[in-house]
C-alpha atoms as a PDB file:
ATOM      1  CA  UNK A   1      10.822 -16.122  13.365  1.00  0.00           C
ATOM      2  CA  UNK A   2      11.240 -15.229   9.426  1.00  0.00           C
ATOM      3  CA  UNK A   3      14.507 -13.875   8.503  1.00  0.00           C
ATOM      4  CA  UNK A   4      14.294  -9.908   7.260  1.00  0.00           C
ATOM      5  CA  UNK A   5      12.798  -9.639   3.983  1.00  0.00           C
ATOM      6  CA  UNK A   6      15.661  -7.140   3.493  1.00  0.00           C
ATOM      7  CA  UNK A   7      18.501  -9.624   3.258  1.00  0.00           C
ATOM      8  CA  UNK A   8      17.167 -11.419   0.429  1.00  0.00           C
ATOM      9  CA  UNK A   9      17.214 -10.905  -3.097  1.00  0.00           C
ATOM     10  CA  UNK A  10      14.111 -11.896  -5.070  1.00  0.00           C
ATOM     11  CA  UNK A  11      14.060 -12.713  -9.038  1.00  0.00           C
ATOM     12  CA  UNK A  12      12.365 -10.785 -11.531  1.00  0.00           C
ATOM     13  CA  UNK A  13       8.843 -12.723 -12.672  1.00  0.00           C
ATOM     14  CA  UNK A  14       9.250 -16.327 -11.768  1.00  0.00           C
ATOM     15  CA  UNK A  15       8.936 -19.093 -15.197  1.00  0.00           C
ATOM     16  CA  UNK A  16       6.488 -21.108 -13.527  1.00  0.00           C
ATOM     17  CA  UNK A  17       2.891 -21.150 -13.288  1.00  0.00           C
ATOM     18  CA  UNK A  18       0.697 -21.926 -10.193  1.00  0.00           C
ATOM     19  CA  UNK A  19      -0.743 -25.194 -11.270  1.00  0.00           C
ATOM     20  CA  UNK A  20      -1.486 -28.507 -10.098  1.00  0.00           C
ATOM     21  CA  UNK A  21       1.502 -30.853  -8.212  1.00  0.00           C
ATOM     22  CA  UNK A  22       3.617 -30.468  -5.302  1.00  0.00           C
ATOM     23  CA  UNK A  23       4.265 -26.974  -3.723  1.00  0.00           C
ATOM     24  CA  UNK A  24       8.163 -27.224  -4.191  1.00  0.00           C
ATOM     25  CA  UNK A  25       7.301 -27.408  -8.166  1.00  0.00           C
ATOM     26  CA  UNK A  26       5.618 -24.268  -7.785  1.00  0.00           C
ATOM     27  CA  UNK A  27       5.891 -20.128  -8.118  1.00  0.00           C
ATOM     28  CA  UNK A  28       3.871 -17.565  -6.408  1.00  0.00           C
ATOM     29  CA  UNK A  29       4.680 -14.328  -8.396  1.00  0.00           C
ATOM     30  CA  UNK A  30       4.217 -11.318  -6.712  1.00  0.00           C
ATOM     31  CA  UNK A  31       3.523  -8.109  -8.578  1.00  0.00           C
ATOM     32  CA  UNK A  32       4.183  -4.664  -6.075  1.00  0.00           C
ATOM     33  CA  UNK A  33       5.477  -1.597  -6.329  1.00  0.00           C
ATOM     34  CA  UNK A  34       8.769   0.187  -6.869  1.00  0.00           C
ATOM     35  CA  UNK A  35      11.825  -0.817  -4.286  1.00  0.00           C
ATOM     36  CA  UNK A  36      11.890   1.187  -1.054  1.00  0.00           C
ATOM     37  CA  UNK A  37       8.235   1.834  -1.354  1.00  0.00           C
ATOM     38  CA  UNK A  38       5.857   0.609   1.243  1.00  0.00           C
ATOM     39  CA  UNK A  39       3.883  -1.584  -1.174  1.00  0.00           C
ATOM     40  CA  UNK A  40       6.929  -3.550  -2.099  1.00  0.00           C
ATOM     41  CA  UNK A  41       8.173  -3.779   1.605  1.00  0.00           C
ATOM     42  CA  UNK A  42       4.949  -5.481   2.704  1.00  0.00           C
ATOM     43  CA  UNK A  43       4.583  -7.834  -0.792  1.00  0.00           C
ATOM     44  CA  UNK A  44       7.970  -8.822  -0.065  1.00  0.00           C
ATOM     45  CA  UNK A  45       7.510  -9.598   3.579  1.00  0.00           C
ATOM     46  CA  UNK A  46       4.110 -11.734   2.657  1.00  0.00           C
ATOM     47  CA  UNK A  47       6.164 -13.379  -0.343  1.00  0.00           C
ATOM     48  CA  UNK A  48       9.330 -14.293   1.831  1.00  0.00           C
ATOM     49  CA  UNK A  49       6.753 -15.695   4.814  1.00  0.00           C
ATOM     50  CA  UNK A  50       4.842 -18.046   2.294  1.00  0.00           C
ATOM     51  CA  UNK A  51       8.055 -19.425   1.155  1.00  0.00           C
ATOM     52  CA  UNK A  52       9.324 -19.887   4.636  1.00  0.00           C
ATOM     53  CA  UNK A  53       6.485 -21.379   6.371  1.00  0.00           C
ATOM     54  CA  UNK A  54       4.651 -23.152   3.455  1.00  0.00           C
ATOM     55  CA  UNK A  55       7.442 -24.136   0.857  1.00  0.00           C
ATOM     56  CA  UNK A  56       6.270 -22.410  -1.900  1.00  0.00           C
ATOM     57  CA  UNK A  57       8.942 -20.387  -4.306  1.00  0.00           C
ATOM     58  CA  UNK A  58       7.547 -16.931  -4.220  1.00  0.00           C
ATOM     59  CA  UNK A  59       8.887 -14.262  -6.393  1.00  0.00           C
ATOM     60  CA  UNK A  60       8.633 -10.819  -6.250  1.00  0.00           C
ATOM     61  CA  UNK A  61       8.479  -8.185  -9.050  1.00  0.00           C
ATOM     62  CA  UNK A  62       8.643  -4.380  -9.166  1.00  0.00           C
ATOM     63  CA  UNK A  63       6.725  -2.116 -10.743  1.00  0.00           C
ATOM     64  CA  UNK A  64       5.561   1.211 -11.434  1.00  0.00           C
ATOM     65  CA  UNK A  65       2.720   0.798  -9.929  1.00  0.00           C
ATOM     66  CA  UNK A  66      -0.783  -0.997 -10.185  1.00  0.00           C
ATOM     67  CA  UNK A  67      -2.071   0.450 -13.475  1.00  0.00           C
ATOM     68  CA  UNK A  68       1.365  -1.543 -14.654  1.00  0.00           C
ATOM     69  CA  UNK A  69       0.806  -4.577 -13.109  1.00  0.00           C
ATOM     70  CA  UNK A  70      -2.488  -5.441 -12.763  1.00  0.00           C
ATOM     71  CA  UNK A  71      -3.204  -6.087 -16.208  1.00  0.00           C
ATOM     72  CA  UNK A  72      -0.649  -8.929 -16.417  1.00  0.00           C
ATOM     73  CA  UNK A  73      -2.977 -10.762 -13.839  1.00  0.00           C
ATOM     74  CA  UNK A  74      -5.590 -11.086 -16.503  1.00  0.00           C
ATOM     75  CA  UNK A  75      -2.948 -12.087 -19.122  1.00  0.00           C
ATOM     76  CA  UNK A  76      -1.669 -14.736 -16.459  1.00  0.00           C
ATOM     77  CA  UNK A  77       1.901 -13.416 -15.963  1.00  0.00           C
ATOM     78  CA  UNK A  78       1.047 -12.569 -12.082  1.00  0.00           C
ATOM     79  CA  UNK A  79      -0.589 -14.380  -9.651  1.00  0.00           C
ATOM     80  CA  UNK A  80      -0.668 -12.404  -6.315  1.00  0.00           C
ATOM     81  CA  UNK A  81      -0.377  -9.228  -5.135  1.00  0.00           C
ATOM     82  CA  UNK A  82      -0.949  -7.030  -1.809  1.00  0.00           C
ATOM     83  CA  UNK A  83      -2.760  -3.356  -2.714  1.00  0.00           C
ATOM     84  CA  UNK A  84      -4.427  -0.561  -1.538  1.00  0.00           C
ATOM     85  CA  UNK A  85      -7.954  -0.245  -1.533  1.00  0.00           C
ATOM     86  CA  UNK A  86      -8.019   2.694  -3.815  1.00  0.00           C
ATOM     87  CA  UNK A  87      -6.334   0.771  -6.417  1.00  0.00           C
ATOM     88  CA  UNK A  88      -7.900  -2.350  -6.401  1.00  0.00           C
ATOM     89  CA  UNK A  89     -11.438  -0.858  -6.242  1.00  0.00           C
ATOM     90  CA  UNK A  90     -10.660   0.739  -9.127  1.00  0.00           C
ATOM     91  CA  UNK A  91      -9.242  -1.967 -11.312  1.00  0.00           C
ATOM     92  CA  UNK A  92     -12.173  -3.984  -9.920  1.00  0.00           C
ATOM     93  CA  UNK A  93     -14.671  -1.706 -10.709  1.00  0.00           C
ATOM     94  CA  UNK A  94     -13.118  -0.213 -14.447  1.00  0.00           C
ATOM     95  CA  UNK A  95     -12.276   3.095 -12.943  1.00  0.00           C
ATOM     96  CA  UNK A  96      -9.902   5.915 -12.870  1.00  0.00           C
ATOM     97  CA  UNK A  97      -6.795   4.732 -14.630  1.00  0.00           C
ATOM     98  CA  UNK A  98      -8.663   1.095 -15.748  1.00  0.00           C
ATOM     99  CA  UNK A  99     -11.481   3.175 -16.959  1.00  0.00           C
ATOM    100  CA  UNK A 100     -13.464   0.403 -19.576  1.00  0.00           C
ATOM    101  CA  UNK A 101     -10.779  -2.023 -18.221  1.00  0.00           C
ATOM    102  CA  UNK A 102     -12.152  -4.081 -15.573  1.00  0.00           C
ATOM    103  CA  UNK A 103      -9.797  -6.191 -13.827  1.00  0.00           C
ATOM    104  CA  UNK A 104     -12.135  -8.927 -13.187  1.00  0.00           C
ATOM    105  CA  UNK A 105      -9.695 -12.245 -12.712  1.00  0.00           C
ATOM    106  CA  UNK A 106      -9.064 -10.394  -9.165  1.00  0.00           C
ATOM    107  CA  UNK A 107      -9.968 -11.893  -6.140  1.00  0.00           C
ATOM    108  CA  UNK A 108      -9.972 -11.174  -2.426  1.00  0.00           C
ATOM    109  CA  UNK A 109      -7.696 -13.534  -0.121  1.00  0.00           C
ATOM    110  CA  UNK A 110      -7.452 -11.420   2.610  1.00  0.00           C
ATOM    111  CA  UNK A 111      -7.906  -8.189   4.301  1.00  0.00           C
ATOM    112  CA  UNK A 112      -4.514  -7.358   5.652  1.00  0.00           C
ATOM    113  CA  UNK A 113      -3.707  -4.148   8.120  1.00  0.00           C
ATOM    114  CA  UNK A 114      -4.523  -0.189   7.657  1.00  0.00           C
ATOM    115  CA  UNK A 115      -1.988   1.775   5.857  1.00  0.00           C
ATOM    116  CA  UNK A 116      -1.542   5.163   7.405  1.00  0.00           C
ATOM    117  CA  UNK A 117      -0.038   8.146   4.728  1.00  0.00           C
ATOM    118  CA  UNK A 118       0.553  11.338   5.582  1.00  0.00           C
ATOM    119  CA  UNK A 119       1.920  14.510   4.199  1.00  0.00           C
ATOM    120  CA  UNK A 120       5.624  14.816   4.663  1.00  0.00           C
ATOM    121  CA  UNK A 121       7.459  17.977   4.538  1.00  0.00           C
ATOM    122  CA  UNK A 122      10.844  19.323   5.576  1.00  0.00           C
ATOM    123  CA  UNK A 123      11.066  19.401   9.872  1.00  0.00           C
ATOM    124  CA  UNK A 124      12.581  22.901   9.191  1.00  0.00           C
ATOM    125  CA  UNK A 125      10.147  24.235   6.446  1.00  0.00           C
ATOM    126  CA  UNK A 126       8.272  26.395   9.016  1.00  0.00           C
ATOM    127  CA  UNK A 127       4.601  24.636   7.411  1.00  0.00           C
ATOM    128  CA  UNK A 128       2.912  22.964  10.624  1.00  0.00           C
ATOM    129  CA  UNK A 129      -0.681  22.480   9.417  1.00  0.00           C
ATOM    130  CA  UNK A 130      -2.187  21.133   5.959  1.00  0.00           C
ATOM    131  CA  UNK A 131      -3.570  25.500   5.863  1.00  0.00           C
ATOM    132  CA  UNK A 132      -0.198  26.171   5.610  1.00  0.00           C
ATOM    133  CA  UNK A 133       0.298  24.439   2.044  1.00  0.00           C
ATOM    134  CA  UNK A 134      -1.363  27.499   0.374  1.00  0.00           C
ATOM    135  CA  UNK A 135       0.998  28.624  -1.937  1.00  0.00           C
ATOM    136  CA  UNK A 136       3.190  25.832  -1.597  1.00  0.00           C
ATOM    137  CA  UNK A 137       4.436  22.916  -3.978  1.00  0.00           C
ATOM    138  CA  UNK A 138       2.673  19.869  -3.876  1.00  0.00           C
ATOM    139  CA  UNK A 139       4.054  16.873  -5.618  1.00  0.00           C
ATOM    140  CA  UNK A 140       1.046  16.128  -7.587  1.00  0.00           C
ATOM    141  CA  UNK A 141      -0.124  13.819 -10.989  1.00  0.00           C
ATOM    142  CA  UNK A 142       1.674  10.516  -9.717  1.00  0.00           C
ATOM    143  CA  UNK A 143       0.518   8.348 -13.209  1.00  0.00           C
ATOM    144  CA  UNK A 144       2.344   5.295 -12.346  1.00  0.00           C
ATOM    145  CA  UNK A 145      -0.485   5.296  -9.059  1.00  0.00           C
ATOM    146  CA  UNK A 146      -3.103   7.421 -10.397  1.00  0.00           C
ATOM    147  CA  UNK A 147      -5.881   5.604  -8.443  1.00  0.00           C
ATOM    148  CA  UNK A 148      -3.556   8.202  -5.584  1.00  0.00           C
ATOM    149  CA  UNK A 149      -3.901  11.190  -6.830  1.00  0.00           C
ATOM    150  CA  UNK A 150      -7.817  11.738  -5.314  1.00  0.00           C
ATOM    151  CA  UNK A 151      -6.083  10.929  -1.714  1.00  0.00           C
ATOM    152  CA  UNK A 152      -3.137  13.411  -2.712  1.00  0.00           C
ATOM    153  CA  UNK A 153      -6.610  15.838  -3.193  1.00  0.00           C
ATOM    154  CA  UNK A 154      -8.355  14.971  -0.124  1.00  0.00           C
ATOM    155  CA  UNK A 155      -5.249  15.267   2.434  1.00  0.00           C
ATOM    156  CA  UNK A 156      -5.524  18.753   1.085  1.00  0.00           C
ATOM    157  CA  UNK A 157      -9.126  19.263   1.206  1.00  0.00           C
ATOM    158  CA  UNK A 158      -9.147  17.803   5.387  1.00  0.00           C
ATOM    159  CA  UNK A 159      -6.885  20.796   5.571  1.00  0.00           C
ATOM    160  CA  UNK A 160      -9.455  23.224   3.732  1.00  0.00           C
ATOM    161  CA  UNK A 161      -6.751  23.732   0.953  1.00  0.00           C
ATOM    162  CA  UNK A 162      -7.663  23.238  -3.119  1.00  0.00           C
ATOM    163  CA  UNK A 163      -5.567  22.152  -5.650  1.00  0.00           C
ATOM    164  CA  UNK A 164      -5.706  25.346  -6.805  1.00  0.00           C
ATOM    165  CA  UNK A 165      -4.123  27.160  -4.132  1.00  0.00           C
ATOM    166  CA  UNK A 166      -0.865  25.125  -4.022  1.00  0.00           C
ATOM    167  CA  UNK A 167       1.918  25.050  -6.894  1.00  0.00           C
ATOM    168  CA  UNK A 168       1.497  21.424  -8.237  1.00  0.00           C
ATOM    169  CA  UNK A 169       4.867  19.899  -9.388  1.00  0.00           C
ATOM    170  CA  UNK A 170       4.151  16.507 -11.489  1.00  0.00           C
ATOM    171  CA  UNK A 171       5.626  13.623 -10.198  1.00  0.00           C
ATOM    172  CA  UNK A 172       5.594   9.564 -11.952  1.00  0.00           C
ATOM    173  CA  UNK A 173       4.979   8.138  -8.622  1.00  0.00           C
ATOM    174  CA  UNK A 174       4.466   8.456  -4.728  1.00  0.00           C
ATOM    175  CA  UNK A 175       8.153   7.683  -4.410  1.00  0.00           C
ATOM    176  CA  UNK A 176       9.288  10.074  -6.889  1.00  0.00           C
ATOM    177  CA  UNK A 177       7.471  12.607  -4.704  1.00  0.00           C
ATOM    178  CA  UNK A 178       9.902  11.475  -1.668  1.00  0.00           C
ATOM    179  CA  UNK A 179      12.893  12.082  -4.254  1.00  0.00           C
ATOM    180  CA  UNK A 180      11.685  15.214  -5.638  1.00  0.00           C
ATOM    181  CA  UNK A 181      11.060  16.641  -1.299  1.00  0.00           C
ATOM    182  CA  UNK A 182      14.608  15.733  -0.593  1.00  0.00           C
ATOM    183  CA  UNK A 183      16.188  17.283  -4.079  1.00  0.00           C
ATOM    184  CA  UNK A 184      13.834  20.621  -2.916  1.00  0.00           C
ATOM    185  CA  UNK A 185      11.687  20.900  -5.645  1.00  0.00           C
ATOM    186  CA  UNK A 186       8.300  20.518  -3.762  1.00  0.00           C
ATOM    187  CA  UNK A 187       7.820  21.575  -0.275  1.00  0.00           C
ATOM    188  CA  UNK A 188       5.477  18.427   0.353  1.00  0.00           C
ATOM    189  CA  UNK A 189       3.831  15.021  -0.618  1.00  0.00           C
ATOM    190  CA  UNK A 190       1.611  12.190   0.133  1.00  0.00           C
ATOM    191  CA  UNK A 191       3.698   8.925   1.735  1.00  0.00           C
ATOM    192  CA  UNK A 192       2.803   5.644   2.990  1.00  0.00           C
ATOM    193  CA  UNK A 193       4.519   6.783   7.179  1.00  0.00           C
ATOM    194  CA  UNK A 194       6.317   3.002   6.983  1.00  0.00           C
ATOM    195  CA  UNK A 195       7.649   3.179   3.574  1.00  0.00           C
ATOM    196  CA  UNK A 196      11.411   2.340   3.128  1.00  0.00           C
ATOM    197  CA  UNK A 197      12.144   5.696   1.795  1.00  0.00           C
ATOM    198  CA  UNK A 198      11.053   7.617   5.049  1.00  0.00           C
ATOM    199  CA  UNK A 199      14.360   6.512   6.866  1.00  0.00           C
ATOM    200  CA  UNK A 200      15.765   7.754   3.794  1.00  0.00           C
ATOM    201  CA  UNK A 201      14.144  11.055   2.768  1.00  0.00           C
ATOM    202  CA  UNK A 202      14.544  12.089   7.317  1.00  0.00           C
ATOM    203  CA  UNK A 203      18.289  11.541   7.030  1.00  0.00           C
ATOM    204  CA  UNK A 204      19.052  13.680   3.414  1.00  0.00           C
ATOM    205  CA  UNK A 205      17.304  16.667   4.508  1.00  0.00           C
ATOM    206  CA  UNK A 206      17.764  16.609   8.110  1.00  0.00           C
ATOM    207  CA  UNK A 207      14.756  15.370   9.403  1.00  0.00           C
ATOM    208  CA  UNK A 208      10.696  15.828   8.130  1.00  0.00           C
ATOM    209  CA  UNK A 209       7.554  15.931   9.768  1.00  0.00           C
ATOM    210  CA  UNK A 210       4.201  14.828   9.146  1.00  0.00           C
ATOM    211  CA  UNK A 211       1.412  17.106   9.195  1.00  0.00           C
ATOM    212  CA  UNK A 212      -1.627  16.124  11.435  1.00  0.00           C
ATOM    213  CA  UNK A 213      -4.856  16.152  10.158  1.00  0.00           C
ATOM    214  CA  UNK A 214      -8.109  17.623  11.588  1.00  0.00           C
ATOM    215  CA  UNK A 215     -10.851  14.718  12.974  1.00  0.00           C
ATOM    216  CA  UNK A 216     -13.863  17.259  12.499  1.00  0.00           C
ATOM    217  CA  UNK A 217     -16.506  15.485  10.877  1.00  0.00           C
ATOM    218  CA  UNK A 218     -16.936  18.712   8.100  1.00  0.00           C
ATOM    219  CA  UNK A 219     -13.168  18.388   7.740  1.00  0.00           C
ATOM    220  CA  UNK A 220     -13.466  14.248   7.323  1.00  0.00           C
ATOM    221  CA  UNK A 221     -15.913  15.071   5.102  1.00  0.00           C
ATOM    222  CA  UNK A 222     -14.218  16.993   2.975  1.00  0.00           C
ATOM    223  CA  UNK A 223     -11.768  14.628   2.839  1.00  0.00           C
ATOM    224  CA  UNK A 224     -14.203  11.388   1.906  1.00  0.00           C
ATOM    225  CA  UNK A 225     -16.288  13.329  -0.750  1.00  0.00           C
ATOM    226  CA  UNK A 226     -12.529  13.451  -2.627  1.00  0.00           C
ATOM    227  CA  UNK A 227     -10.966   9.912  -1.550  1.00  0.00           C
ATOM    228  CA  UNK A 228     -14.658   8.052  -0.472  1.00  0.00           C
ATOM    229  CA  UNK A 229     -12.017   4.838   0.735  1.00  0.00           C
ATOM    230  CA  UNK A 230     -10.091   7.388   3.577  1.00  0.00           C
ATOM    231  CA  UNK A 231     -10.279   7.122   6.870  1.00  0.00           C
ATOM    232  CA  UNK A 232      -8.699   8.939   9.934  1.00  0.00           C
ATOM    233  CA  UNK A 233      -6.362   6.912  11.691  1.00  0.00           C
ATOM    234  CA  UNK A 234      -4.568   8.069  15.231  1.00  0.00           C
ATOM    235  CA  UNK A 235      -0.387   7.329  15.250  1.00  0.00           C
ATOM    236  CA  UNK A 236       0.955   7.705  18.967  1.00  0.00           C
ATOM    237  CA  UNK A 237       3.813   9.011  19.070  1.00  0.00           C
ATOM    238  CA  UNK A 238       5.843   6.214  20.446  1.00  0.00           C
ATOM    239  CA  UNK A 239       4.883   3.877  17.261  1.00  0.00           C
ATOM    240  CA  UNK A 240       8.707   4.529  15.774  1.00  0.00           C
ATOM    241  CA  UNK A 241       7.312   6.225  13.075  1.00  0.00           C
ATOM    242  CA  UNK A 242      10.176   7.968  11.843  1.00  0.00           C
ATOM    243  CA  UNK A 243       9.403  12.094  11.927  1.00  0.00           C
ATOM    244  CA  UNK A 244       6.412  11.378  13.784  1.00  0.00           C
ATOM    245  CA  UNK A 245       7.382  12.674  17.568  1.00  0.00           C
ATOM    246  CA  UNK A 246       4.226  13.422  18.900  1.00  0.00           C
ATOM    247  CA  UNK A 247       0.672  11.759  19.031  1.00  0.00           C
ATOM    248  CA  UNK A 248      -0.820  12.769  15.352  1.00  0.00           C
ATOM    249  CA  UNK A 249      -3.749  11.987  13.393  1.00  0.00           C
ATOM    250  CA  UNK A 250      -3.311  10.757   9.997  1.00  0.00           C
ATOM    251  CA  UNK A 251      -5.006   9.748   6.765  1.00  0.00           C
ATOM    252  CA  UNK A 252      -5.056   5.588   6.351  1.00  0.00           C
ATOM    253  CA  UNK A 253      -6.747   3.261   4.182  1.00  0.00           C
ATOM    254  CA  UNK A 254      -6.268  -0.599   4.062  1.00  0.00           C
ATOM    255  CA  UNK A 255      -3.904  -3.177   2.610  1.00  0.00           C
ATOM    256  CA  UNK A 256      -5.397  -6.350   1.085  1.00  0.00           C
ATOM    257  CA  UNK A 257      -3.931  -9.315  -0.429  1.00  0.00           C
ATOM    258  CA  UNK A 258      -5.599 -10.091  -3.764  1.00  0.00           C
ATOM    259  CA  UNK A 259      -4.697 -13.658  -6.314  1.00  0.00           C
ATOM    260  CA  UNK A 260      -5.723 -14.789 -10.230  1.00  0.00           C
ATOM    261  CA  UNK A 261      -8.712 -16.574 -10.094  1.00  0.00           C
ATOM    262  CA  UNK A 262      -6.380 -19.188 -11.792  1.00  0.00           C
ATOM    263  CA  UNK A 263      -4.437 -19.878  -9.145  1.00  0.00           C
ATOM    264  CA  UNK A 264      -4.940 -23.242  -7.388  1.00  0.00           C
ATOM    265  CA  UNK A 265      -7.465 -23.442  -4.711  1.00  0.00           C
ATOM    266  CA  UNK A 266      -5.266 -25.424  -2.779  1.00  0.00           C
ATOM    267  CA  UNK A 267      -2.581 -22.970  -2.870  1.00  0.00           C
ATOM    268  CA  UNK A 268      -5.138 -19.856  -2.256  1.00  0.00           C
ATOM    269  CA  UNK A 269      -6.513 -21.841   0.932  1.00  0.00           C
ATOM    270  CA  UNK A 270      -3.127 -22.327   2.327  1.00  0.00           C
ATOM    271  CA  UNK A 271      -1.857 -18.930   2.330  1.00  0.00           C
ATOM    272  CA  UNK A 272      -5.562 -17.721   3.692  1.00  0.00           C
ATOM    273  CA  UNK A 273      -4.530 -20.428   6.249  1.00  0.00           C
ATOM    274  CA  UNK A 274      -0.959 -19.459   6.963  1.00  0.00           C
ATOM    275  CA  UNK A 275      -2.648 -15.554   7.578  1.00  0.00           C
ATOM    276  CA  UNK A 276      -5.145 -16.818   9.558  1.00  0.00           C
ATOM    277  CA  UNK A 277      -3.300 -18.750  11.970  1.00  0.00           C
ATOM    278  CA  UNK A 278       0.445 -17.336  12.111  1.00  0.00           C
ATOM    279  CA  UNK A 279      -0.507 -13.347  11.301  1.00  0.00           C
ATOM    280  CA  UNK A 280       1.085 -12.073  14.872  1.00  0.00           C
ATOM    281  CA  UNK A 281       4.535 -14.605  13.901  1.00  0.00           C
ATOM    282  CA  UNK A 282       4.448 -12.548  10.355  1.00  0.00           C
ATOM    283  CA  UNK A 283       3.857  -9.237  11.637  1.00  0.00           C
ATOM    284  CA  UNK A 284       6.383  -9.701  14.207  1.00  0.00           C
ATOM    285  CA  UNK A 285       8.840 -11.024  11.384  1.00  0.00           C
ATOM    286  CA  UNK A 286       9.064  -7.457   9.563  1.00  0.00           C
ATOM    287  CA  UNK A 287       8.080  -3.914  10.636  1.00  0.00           C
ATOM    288  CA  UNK A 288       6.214  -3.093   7.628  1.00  0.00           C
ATOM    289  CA  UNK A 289       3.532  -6.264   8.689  1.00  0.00           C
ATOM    290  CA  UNK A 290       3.094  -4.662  12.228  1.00  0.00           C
ATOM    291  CA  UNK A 291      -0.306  -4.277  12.123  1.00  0.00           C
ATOM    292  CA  UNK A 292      -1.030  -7.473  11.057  1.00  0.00           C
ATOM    293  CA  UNK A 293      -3.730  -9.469  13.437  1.00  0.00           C
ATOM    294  CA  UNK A 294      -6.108 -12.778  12.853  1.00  0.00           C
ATOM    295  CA  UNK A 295      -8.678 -10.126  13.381  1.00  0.00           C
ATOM    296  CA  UNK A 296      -7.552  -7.727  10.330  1.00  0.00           C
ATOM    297  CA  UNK A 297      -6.980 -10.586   8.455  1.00  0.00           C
ATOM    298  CA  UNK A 298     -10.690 -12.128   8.889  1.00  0.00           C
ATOM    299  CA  UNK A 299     -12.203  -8.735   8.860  1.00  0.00           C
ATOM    300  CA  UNK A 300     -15.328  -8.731   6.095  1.00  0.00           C
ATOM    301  CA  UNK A 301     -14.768  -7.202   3.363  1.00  0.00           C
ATOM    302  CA  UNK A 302     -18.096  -7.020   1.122  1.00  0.00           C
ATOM    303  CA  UNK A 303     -16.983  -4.791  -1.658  1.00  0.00           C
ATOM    304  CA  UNK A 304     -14.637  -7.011  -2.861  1.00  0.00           C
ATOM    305  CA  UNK A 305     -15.056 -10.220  -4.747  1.00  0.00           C
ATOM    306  CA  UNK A 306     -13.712 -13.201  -2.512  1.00  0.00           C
ATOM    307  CA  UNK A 307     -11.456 -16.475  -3.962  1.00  0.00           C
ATOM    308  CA  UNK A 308     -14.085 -19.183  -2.825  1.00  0.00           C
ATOM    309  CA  UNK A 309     -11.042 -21.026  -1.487  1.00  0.00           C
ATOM    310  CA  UNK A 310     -10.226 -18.282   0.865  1.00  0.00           C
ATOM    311  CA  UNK A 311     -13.377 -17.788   1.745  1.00  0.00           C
ATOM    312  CA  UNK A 312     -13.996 -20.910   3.282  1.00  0.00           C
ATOM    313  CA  UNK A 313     -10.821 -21.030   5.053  1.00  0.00           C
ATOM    314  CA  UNK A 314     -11.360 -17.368   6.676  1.00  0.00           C
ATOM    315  CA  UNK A 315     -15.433 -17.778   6.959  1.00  0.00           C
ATOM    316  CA  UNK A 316     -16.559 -14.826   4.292  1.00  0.00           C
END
């Protein structure tokens, strides 16, 4: 069993590069997201279960978000990093916020486990469906995420709402959104339902709720013409998701663990190897892992560019 990611403290960006020689001479360093997010929980529980199990110093570093990090892949100051689709096929591709910047010394490890998000708002706001936003403020803009802001658009659009008939309040980041729900400033925003500031946000203002979304195909629809990566995803109600009483349908998309083409190929095939063959240990080790399976982990993922390394370990 790994101890809880939350009782260790991890360094800023580690001095060492991956390179050639023993594992204990060496540094993984993680780029993720800001503290108390989702994205750093789960980069933190992947760095702490690499060090653990394969002896590898692994560091972790927060960010922003992507459109700060990524970047220093390419320059060689990071060498791994667990991401949402939207972001990475956008720095892949030289979209949205990496428009004629192509993040191309990106490669896929692994696929990792869906990330459900939903629309939090106050438990005693009165607003019970994403129809009920109209009129409402939306934490909105989120620049430190930006490849976000088109599922921010298309949670509204499953409900049939625009961004024109809600008050949008500009926020840096998903996590400023949380803040700026509990300080009252917007009535609602777009959060990863395992994040570390869900516990957090549920206890300041009494309690929140997550708004279900509708599983029509015209209302799906809606939804993937704005965010093409979004899926529906069902949460029962017993899952512990904190705010989240009742069986509800939610938006997700998917977690994948991405390294510098740089990195050693010995060190890429071990961690694909570690995922591969210990993913239900990890996932049990931290609750922001839970979904974590060998068959999420070996699921195909075509749109991406694969390390060779992991590829042959995980048969892509």
């Amino acid at each position: 069993m790994f101890k809880s990611v939350f009782t260790m403290a991890f360094a800023a960006i580690g001095l060492l590069s991956i390179g050639t020689g023993t594992a204990e001479a060496q540094t993984l360093r993680f780029g993720a997201g800001q503290q108390g997010s989702q994205n750093y929980g789960v980069n933190a529980a992947l760095a702490q279960a690499i060090k653990s199990e394969l002896g590898i110093e692994a560091t972790v570093q927060s960010f922003g978000g992507p459109s700060t990090y990524l970047p220093l892949f390419g320059a060689g100051e990071l060498d791994m990093a667990a991401l949402v689709t939207p972001d990475i096929g956008d720095a892949i591709r030289g979209k949205g916020p990496f428009e004629g910047m192509a993040q191309t010394s990106l490669k896929l490890v692994a696929p990792l486990l869906p990330s459900p998000v939903g629309l939090m708002v106050r438990a005693d706001s009165g607003i019970k469906t994403i129809a009920d936003l109209k009129g409402k403020r939306m934490a909105w803009g989120v620049p430190a995420q930006a490849s976000l802001l088109p599922y921010f658009e298309g949670a509204l659009a499953n409900g049939g709402v625009t961004p024109k008939d809600v008050e949008l309040v500009p926020v840096a980041s998903v996590r400023n959104g949380v803040t700026a729900l509990t300080a009252g400033q917007v009535d609602a925003t777009l959060f990863a339902l395992r994040g570390g500031a869900v516990v957090e946000a549920d206890a300041a203002v009494g309690g929140i709720r997550w708004l279900p979304f509708d599983t029509s195909a015209e209302a799906v629809g809606r939804m993937q013409a704005v965010a093409p990566e979004a899926y529906i995803m069902t949460i029962s109600g017993t899952a512990g998701i904190v705010g989240m009483k009742e069986t509800t349908p939610t938006m997700a998309y998917d977690y994948v663990l991405m390294v510098r083409e740089g990195v050693d190929a010995k060190i890429v095939a071990d961690v694909a190897t570690l995922l591969r063959d210990k993913a239900s240990e990890i996932a049990a080790s931290n609750p922001v892992l839970k979904e974590l399976t060998a068959e999420t982990v070996t699921r195909p993922y075509p749109s991406l560019p694969s390390h060779p390394a992991a590829a042959a370990v995980l048969g892509k």
